[in-house]
PDB file of N, CA and C in Angstrom:
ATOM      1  N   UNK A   1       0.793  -1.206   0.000  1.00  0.00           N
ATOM      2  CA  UNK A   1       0.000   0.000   0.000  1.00  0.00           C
ATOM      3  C   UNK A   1       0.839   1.275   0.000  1.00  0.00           C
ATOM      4  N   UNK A   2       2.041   1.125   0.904  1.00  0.00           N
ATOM      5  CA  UNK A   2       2.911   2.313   0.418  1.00  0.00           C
ATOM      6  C   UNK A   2       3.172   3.068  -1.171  1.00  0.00           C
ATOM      7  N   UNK A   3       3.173   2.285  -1.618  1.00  0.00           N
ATOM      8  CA  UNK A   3       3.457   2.655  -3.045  1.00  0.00           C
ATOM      9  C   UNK A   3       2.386   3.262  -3.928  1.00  0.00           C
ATOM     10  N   UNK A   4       1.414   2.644  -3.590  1.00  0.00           N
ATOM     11  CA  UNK A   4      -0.267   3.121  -4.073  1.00  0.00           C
ATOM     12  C   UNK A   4      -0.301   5.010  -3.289  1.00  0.00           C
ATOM     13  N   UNK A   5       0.390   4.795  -1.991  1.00  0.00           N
ATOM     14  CA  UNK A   5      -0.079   5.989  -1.510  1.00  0.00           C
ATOM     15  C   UNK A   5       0.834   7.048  -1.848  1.00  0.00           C
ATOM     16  N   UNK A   6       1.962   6.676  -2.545  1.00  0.00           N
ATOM     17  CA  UNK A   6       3.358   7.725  -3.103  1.00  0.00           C
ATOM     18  C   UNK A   6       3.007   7.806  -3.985  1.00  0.00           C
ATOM     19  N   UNK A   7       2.441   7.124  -5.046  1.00  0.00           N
ATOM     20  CA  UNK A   7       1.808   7.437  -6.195  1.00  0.00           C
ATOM     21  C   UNK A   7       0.495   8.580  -6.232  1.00  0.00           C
ATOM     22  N   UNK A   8      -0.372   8.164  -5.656  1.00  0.00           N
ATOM     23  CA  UNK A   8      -1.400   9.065  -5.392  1.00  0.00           C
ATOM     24  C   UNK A   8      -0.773  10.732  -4.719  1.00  0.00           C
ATOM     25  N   UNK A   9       0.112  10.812  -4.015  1.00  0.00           N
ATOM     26  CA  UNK A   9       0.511  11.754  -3.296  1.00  0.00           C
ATOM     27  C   UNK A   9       1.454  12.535  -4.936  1.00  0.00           C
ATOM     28  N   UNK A  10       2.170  12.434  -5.612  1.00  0.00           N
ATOM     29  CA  UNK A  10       2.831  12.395  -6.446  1.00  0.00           C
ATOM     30  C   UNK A  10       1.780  13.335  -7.040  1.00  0.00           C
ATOM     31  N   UNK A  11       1.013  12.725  -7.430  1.00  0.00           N
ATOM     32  CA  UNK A  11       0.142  13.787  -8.515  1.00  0.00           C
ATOM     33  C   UNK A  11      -0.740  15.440  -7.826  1.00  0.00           C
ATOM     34  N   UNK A  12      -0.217  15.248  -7.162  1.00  0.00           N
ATOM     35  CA  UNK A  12      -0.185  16.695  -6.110  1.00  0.00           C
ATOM     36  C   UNK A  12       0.698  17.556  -6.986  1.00  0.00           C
ATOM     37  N   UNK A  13       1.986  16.890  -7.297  1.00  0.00           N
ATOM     38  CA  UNK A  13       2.684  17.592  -8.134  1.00  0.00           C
ATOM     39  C   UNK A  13       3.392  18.738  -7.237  1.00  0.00           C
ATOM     40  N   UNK A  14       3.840  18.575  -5.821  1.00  0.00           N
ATOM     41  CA  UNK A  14       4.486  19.141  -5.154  1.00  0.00           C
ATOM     42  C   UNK A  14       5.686  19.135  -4.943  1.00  0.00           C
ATOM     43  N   UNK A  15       5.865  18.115  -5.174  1.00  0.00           N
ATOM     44  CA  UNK A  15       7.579  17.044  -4.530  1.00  0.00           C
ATOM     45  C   UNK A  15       8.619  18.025  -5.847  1.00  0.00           C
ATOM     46  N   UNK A  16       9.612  17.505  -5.992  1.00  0.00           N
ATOM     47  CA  UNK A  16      10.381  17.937  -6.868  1.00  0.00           C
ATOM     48  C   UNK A  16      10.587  18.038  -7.916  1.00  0.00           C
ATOM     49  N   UNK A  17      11.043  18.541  -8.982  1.00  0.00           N
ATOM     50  CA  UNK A  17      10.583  19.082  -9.856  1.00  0.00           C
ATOM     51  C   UNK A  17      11.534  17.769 -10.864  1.00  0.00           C
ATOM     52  N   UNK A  18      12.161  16.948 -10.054  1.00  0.00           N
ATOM     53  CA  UNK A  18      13.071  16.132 -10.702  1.00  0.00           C
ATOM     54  C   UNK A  18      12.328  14.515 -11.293  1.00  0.00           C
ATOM     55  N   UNK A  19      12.844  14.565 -12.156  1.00  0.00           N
ATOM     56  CA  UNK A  19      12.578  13.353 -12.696  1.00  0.00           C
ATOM     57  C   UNK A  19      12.240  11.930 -11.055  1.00  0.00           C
ATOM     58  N   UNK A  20      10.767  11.022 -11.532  1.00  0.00           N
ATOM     59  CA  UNK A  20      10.700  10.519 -10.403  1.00  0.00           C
ATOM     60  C   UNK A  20      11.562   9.452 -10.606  1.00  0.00           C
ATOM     61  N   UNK A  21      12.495   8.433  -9.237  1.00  0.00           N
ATOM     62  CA  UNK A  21      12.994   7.148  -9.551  1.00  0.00           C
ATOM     63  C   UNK A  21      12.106   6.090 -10.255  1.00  0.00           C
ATOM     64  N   UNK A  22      10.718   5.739  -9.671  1.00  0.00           N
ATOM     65  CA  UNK A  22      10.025   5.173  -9.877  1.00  0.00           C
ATOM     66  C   UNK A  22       9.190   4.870 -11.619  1.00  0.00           C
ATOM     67  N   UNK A  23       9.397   4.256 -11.922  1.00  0.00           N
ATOM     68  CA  UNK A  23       8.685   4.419 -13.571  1.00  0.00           C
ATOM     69  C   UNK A  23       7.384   4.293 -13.557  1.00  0.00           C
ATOM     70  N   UNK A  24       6.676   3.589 -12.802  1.00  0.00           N
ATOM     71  CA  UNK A  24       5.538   3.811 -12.381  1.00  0.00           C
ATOM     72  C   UNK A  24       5.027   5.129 -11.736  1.00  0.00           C
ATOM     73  N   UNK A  25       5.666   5.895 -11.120  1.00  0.00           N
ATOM     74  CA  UNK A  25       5.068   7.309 -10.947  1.00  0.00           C
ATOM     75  C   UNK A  25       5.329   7.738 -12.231  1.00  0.00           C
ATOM     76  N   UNK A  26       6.640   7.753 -12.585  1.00  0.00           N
ATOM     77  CA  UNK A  26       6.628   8.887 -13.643  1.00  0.00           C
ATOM     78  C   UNK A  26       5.654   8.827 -14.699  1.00  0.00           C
ATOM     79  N   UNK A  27       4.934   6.932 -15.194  1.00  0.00           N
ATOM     80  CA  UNK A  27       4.218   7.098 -15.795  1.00  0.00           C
ATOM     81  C   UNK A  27       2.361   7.808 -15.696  1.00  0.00           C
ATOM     82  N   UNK A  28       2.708   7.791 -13.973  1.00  0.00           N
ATOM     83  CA  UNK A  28       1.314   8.137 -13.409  1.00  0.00           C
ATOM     84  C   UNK A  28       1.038   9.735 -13.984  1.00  0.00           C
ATOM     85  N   UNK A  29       2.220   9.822 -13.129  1.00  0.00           N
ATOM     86  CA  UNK A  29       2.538  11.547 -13.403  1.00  0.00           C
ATOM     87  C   UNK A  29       2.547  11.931 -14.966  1.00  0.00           C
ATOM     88  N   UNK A  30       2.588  11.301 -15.984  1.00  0.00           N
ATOM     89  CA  UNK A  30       2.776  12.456 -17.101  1.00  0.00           C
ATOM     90  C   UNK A  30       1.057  11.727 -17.849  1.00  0.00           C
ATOM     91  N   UNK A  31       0.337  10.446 -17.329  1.00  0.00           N
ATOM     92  CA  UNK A  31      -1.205  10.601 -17.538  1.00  0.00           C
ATOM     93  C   UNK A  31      -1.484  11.777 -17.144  1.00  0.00           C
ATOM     94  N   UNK A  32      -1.197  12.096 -16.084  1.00  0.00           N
ATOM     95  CA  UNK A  32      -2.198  13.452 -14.531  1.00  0.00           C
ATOM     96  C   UNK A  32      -2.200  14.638 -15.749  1.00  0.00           C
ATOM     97  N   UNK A  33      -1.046  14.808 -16.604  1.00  0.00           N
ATOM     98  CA  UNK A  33      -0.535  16.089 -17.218  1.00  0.00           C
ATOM     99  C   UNK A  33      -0.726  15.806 -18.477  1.00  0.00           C
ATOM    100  N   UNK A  34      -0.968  15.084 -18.936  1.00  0.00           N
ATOM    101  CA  UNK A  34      -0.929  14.695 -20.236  1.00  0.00           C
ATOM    102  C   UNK A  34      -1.904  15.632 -21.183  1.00  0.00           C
ATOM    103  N   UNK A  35      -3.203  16.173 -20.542  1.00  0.00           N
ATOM    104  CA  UNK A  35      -3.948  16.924 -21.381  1.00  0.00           C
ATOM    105  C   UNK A  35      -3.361  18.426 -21.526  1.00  0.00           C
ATOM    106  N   UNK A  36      -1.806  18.965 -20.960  1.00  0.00           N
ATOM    107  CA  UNK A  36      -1.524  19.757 -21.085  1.00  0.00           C
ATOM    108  C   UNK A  36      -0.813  20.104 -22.280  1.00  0.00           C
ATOM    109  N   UNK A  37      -0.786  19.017 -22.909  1.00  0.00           N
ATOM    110  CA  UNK A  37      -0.183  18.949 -24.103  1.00  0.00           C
ATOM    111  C   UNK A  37      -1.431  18.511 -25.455  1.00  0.00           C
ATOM    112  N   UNK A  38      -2.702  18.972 -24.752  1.00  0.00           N
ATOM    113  CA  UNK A  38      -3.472  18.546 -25.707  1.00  0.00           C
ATOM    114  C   UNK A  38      -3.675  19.839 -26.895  1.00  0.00           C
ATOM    115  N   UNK A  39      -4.565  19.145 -27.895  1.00  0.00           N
ATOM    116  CA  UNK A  39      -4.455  20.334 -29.134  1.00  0.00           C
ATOM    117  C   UNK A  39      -5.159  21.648 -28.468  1.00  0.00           C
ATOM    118  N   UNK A  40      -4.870  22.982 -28.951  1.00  0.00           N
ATOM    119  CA  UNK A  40      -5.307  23.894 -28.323  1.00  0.00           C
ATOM    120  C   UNK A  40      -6.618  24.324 -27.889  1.00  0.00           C
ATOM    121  N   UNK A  41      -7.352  23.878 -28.623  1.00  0.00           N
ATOM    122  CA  UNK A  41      -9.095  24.092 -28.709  1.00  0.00           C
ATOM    123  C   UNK A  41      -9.633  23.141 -27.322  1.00  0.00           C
ATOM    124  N   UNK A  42      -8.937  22.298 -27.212  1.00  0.00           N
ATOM    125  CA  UNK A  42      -8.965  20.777 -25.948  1.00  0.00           C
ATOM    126  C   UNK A  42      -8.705  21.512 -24.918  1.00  0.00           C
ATOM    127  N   UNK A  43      -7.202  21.911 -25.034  1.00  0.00           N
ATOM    128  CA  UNK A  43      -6.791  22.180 -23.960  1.00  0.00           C
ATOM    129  C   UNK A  43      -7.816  23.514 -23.260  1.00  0.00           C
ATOM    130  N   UNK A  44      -8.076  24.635 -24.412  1.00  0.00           N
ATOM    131  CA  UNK A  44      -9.158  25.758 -23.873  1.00  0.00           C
ATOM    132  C   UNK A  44     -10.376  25.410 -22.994  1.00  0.00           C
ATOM    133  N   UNK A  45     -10.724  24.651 -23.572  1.00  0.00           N
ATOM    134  CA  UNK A  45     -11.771  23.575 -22.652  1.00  0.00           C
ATOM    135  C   UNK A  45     -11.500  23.185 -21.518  1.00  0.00           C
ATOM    136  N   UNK A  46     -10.657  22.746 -21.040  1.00  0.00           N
ATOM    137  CA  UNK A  46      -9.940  22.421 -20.267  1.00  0.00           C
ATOM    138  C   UNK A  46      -9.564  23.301 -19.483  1.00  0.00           C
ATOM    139  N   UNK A  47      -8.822  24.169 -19.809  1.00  0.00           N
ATOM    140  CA  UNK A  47      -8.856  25.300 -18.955  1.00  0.00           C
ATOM    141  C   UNK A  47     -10.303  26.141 -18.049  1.00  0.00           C
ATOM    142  N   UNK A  48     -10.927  26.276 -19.018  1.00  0.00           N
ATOM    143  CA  UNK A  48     -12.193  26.849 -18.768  1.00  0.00           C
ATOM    144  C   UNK A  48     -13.196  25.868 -17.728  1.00  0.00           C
ATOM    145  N   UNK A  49     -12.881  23.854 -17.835  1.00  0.00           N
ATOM    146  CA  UNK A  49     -13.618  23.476 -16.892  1.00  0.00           C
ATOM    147  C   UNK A  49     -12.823  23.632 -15.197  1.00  0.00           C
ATOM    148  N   UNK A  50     -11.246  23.996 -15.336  1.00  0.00           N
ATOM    149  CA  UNK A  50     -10.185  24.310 -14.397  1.00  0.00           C
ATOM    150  C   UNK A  50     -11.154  25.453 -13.866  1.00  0.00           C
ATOM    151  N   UNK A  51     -11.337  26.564 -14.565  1.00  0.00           N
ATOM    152  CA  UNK A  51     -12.147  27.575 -13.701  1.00  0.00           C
ATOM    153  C   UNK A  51     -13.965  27.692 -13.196  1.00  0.00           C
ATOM    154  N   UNK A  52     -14.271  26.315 -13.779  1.00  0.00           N
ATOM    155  CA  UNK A  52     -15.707  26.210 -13.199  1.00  0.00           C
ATOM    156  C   UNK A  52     -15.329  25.563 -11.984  1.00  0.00           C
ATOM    157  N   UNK A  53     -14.165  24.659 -11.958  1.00  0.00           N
ATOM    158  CA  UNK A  53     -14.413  23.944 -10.508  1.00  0.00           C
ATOM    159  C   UNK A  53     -13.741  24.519  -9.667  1.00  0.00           C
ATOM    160  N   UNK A  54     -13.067  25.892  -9.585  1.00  0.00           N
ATOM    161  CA  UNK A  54     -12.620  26.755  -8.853  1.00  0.00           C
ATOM    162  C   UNK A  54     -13.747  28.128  -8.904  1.00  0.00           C
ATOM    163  N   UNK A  55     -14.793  27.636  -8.973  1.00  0.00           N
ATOM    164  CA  UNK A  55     -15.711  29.099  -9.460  1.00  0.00           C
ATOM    165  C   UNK A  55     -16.198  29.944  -8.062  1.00  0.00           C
ATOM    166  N   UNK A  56     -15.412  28.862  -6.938  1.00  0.00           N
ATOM    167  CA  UNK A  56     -15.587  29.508  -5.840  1.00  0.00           C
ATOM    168  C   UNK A  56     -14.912  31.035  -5.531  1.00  0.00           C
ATOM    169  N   UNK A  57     -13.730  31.004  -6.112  1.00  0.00           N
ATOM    170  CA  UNK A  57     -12.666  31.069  -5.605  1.00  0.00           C
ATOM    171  C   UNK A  57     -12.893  32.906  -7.014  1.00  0.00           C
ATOM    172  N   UNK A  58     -12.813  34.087  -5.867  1.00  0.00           N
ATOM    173  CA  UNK A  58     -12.857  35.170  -6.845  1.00  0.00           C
ATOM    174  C   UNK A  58     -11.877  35.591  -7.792  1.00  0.00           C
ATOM    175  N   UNK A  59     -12.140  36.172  -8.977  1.00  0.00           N
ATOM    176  CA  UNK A  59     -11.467  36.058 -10.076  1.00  0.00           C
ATOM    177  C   UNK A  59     -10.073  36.778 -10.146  1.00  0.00           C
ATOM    178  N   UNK A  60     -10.220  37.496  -9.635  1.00  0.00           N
ATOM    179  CA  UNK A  60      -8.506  38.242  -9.796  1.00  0.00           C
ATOM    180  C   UNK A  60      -7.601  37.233  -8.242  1.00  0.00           C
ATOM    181  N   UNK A  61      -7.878  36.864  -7.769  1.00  0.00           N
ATOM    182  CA  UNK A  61      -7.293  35.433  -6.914  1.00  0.00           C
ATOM    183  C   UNK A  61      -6.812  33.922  -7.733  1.00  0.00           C
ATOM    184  N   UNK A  62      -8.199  33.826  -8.507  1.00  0.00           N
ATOM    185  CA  UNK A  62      -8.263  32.217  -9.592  1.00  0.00           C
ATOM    186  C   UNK A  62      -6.729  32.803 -10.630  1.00  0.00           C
ATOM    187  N   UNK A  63      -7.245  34.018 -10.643  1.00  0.00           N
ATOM    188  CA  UNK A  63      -5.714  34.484 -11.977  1.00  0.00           C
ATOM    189  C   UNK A  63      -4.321  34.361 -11.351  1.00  0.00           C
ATOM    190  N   UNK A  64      -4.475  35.307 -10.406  1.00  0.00           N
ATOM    191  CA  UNK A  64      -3.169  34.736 -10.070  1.00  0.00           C
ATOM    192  C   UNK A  64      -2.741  33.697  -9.422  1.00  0.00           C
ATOM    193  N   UNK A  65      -3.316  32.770  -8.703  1.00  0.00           N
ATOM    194  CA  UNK A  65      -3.333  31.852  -8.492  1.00  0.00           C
ATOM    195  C   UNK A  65      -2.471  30.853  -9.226  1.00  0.00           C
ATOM    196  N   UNK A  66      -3.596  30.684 -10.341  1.00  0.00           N
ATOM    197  CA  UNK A  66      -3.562  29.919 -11.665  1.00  0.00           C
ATOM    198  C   UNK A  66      -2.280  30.018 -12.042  1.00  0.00           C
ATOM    199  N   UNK A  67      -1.684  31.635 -12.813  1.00  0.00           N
ATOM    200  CA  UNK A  67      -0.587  31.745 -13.433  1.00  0.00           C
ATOM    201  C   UNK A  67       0.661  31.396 -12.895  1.00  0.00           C
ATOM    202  N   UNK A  68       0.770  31.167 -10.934  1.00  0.00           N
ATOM    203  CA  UNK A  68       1.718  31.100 -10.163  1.00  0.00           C
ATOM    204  C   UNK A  68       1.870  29.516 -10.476  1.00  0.00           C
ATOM    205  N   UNK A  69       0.767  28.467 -10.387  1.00  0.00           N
ATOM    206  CA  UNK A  69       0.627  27.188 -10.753  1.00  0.00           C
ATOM    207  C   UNK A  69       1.629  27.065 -12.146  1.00  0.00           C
ATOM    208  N   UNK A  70       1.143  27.344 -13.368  1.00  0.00           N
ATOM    209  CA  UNK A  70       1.304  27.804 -14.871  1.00  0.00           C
ATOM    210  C   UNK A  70       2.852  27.739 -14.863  1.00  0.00           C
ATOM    211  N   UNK A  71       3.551  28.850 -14.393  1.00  0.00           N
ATOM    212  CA  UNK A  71       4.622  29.503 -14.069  1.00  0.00           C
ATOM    213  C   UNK A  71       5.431  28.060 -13.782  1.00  0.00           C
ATOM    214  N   UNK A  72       4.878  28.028 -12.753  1.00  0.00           N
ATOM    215  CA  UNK A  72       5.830  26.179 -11.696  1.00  0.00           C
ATOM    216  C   UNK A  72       5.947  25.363 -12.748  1.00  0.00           C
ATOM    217  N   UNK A  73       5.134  25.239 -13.531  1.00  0.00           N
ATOM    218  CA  UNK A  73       5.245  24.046 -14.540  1.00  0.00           C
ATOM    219  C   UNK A  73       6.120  24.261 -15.690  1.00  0.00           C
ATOM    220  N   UNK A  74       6.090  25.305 -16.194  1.00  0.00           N
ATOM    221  CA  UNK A  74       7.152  26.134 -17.090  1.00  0.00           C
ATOM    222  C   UNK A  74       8.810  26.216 -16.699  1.00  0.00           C
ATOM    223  N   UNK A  75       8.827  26.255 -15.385  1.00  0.00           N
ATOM    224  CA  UNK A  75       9.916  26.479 -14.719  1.00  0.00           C
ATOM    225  C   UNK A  75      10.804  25.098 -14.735  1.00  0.00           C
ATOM    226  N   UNK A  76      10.348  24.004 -14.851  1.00  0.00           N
ATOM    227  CA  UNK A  76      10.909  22.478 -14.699  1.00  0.00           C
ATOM    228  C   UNK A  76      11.867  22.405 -16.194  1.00  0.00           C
ATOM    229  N   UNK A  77      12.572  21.749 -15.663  1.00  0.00           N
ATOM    230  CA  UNK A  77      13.428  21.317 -17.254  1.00  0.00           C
ATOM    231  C   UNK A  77      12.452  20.560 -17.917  1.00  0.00           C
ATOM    232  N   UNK A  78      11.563  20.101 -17.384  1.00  0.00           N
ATOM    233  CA  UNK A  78      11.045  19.267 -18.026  1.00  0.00           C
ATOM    234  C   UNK A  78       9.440  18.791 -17.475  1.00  0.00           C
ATOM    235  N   UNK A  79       8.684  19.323 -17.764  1.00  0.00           N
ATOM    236  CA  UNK A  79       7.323  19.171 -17.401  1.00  0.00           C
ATOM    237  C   UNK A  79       6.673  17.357 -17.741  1.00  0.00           C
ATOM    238  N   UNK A  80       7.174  16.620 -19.113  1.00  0.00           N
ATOM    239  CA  UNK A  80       7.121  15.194 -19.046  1.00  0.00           C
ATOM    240  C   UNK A  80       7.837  14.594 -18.626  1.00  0.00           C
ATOM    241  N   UNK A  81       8.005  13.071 -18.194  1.00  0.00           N
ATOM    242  CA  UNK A  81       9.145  12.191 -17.589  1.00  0.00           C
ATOM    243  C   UNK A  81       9.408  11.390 -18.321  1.00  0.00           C
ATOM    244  N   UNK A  82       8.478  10.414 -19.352  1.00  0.00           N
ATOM    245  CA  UNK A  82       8.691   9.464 -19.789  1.00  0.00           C
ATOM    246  C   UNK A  82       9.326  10.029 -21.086  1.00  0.00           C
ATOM    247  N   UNK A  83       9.961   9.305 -21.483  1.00  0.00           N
ATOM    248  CA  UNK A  83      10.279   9.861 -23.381  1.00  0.00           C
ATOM    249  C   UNK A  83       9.302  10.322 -24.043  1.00  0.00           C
ATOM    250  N   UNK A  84       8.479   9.179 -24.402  1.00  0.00           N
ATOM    251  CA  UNK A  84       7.419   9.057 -25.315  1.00  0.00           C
ATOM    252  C   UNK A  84       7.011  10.528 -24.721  1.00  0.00           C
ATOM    253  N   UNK A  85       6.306  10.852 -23.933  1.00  0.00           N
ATOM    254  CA  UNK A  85       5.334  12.074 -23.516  1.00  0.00           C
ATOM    255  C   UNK A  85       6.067  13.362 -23.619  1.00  0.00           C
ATOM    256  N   UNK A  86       7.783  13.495 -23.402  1.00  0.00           N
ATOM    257  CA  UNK A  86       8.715  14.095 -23.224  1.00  0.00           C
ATOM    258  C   UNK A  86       8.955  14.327 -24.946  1.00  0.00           C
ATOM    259  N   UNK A  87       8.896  13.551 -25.700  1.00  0.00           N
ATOM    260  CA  UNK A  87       9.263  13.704 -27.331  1.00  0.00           C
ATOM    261  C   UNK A  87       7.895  14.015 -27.840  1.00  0.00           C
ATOM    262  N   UNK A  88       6.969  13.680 -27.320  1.00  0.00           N
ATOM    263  CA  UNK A  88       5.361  14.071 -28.101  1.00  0.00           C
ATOM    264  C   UNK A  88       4.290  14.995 -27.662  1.00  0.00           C
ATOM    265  N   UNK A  89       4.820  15.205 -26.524  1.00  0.00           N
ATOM    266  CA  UNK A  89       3.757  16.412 -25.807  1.00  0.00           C
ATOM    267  C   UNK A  89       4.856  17.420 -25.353  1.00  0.00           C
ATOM    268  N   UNK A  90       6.049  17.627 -25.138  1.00  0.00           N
ATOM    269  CA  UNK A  90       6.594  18.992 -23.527  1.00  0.00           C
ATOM    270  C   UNK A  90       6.267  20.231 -25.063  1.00  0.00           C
ATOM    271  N   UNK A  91       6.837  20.306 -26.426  1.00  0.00           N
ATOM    272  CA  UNK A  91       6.734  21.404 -26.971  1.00  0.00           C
ATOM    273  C   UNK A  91       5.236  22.334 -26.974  1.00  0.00           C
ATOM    274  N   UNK A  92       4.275  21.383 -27.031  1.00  0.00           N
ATOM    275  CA  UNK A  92       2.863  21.658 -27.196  1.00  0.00           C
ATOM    276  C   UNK A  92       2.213  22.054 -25.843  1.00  0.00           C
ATOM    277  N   UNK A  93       2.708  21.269 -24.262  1.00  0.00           N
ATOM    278  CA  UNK A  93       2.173  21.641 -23.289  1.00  0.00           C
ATOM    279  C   UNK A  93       3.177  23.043 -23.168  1.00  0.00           C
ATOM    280  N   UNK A  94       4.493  23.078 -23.391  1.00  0.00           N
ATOM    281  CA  UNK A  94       4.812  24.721 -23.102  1.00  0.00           C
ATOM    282  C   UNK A  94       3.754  25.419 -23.634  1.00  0.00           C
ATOM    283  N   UNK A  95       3.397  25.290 -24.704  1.00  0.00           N
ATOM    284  CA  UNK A  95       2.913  26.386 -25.818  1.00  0.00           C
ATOM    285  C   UNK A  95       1.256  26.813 -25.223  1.00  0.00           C
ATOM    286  N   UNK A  96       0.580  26.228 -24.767  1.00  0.00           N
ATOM    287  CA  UNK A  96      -0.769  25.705 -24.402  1.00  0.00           C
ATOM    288  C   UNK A  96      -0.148  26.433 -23.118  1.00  0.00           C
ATOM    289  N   UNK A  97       0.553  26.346 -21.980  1.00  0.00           N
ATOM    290  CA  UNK A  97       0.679  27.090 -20.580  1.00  0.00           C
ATOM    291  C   UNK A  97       0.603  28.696 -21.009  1.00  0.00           C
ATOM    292  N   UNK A  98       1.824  28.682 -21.819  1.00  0.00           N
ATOM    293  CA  UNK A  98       2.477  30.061 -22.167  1.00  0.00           C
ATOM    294  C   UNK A  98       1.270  31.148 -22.399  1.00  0.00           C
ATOM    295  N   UNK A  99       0.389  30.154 -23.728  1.00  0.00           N
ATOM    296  CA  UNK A  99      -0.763  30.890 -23.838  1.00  0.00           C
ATOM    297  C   UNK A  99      -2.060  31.097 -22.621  1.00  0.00           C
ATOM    298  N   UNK A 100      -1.829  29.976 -21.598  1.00  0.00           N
ATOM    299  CA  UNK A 100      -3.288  30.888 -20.661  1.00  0.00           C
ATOM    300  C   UNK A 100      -2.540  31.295 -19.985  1.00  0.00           C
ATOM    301  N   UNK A 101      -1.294  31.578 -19.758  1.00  0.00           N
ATOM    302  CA  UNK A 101      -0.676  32.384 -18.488  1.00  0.00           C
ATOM    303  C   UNK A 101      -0.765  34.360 -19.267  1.00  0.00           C
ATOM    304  N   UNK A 102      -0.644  34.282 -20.695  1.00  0.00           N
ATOM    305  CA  UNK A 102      -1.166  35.437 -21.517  1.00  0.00           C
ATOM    306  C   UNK A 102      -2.751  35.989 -20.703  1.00  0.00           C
ATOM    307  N   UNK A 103      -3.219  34.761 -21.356  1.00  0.00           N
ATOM    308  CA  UNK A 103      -4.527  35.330 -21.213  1.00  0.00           C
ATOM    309  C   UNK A 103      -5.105  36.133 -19.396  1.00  0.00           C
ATOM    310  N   UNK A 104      -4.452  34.998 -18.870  1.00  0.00           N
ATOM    311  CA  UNK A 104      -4.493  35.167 -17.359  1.00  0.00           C
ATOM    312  C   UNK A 104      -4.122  36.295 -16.743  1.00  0.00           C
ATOM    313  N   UNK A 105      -3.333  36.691 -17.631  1.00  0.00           N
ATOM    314  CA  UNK A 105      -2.525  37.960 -17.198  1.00  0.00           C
ATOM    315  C   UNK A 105      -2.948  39.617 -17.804  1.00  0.00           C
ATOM    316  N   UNK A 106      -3.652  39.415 -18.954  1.00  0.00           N
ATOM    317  CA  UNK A 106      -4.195  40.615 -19.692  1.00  0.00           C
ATOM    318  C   UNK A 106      -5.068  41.118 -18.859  1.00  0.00           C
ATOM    319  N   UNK A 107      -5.491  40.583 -17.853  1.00  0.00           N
ATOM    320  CA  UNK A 107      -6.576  41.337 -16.811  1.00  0.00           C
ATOM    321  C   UNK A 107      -6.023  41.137 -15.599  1.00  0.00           C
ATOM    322  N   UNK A 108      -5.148  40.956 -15.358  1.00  0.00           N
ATOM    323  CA  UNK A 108      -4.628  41.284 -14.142  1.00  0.00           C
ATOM    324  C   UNK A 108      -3.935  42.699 -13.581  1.00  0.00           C
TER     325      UNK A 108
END
């Protein structure tokens, strides 16, 4: 059960920004992220259901919030772990952050 519960804890996406030992997290971890690299119209969607389930939470807070999140993920050498996800998604999930951290930010 340890392992079930490092895994689950993992996708918190708190721990370090370093590649995990485990290949099984890392593969957990780049499912969790994987739609960040989805096509842009997906990913907008996506974004937009990110701010219904934070719709608590008032809007110039959700922004910066958000972009400080955005930012963290940008900041990693490397936002995928596995190859495959690392060679087929990190160019497209930069590009997809870059752009709602724009948007996020034009009204701030």
């Amino acid at each position: 059960m340890p392992k079930v519960a490092d895994m689950i804890l993992a996708t918190a996406h708190r721990g370090s920004v370093e590649a995990p030992i485990d290949p099984d997290i890392a593969v957990l971890l780049d499912a969790d992220t994987a739609i960040l690299a989805a096509e842009e119209k997906r990913y907008s969607r996506y974004a937009a259901d990110i701010r219904k389930e934070f719709a608590w939470v008032p809007e110039e807070a959700y922004r910066k919030d958000r972009t400080e999140v955005l930012k963290s993920f940008l900041a990693r050498p490397r936002i995928f772990h596995t190859p495959i996800m690392f060679e087929e998604g990190e160019d497209s999930a930069r590009q997809n952050l870059r752009g709602e951290i724009e948007r996020l930010e034009r009204t701030l």
